[in-house]
C-alpha atoms as a PDB file:
ATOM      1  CA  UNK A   1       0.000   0.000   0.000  1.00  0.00           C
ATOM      2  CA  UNK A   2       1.408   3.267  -1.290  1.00  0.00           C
ATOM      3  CA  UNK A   3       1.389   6.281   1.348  1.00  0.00           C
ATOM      4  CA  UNK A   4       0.605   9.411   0.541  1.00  0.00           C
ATOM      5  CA  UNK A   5       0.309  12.585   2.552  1.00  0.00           C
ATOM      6  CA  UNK A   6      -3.239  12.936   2.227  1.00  0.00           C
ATOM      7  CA  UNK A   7      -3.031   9.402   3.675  1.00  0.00           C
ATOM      8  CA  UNK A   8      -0.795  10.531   6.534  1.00  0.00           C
ATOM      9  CA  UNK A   9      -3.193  13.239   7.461  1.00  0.00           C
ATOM     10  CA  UNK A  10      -6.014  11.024   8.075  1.00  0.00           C
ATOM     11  CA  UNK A  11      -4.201   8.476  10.172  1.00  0.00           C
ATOM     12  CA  UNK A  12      -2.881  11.175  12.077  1.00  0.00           C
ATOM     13  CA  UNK A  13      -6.714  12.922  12.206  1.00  0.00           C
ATOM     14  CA  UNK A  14      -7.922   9.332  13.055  1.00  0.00           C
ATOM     15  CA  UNK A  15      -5.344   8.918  16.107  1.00  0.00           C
ATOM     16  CA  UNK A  16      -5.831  12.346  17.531  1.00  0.00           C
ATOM     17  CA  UNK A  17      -9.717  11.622  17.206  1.00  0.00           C
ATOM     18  CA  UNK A  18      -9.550   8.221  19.445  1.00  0.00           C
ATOM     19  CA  UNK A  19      -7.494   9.954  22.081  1.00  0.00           C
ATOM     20  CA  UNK A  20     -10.064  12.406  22.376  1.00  0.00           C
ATOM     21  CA  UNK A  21     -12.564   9.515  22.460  1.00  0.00           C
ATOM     22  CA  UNK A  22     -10.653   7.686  24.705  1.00  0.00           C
ATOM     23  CA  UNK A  23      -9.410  10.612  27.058  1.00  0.00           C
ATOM     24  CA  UNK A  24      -5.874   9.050  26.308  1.00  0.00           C
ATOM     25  CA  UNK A  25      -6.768   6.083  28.451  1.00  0.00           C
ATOM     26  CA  UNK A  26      -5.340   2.648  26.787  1.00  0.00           C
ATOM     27  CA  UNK A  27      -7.882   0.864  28.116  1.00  0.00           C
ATOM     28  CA  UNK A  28     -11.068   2.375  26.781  1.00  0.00           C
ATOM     29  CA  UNK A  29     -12.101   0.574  23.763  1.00  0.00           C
ATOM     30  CA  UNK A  30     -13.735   2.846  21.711  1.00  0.00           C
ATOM     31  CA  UNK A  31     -16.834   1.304  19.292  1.00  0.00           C
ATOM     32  CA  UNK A  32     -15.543   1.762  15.573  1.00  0.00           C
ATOM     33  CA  UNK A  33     -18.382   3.319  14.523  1.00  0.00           C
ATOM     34  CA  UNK A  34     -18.657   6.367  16.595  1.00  0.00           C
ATOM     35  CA  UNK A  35     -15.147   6.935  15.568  1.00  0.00           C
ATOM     36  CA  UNK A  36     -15.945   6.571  11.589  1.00  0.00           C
ATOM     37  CA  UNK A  37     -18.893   9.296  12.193  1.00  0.00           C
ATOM     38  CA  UNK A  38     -16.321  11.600  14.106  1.00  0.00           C
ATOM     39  CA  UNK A  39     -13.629  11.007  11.302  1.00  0.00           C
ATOM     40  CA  UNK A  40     -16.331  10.683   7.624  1.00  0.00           C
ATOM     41  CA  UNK A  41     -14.398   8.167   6.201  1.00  0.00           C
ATOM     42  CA  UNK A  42     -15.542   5.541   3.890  1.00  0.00           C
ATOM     43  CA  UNK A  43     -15.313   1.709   4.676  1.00  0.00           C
ATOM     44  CA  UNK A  44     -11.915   0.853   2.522  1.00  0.00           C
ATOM     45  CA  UNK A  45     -10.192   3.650   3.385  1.00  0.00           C
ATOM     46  CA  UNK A  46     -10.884   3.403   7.190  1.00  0.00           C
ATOM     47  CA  UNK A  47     -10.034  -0.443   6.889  1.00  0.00           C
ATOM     48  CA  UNK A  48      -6.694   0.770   5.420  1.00  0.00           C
ATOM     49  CA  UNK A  49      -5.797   3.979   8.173  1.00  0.00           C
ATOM     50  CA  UNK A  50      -6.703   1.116  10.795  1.00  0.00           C
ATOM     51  CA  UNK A  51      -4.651  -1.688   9.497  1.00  0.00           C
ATOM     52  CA  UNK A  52      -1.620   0.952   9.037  1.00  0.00           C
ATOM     53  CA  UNK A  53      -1.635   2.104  12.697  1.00  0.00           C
ATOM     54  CA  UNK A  54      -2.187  -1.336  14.220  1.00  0.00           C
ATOM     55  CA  UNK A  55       0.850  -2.175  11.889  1.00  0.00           C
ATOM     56  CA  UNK A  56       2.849   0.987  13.704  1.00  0.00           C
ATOM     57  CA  UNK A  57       1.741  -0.179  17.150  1.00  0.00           C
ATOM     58  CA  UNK A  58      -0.349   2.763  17.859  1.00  0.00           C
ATOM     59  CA  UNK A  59      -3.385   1.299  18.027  1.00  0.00           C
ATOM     60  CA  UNK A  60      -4.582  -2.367  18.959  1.00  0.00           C
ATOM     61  CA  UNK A  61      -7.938  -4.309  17.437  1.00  0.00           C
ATOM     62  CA  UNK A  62      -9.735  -4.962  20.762  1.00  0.00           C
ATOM     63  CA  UNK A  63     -12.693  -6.507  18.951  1.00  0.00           C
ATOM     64  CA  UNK A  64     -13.854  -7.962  15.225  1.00  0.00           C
ATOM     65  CA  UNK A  65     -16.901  -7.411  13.670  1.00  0.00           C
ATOM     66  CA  UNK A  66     -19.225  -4.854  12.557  1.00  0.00           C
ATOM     67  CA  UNK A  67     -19.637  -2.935   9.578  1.00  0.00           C
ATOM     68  CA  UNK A  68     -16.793  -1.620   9.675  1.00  0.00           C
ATOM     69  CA  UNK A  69     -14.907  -4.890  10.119  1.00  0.00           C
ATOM     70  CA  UNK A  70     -13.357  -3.830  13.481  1.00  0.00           C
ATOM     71  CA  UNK A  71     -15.873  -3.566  16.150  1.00  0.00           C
ATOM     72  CA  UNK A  72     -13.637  -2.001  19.014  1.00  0.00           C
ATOM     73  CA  UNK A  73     -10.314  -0.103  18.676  1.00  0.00           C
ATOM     74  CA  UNK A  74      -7.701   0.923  21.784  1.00  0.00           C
ATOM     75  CA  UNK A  75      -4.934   3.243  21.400  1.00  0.00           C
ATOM     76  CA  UNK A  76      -1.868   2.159  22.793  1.00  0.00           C
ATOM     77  CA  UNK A  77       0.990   4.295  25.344  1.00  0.00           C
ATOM     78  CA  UNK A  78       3.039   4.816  21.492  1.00  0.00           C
ATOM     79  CA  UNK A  79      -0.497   5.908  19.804  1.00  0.00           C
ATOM     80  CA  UNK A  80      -1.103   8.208  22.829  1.00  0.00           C
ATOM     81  CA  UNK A  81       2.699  10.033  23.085  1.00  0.00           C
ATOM     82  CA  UNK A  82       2.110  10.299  18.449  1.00  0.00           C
ATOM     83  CA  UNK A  83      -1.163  11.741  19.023  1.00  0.00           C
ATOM     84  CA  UNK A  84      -0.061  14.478  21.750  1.00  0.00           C
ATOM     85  CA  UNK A  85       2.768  15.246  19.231  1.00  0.00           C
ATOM     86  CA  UNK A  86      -0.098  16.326  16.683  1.00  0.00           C
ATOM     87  CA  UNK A  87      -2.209  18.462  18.662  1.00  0.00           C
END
């Protein structure tokens, strides 16, 4: 998968989004859903951001399922100190 900046700037939008949903708290799993209304992203391309984070270790798949393929997300302590770094 080819990344472009436009591709960058949602993953980072995305992981600033879930630790506002999350109040930065690594064990909050947040429903995939409510963050896909926050973040109006189609299916594929929020499949994609998803798979890239949990790939960088800032996120973690806490549950399967769901429209949206993923039914719960977490951020992680990395996913957390990136998202800070963005705000």
């Amino acid at each position: 998968m080819l990344i472009g900046g436009d591709f960058n700037d949602r993953a980072k939008q995305l992981l600033v989004i879930l630790s506002d949903m999350c109040d930065n708290d690594t064990d909050v799993k947040v429903p995939v859903e409510e963050l896909v209304k926050e973040l109006d992203s189609d299916r594929s391309v929020l499949k994609n951001l998803l798979q890239y984070l949990e790939g960088r270790e800032l996120i973690s798949i806490a549950s399967i399922g769901g429209p949206f393929l993923y039914g719960h997300i977490q951020i992680t302590d990395k996913g957390i100190h990136k998202a800070l770094k963005k705000k």
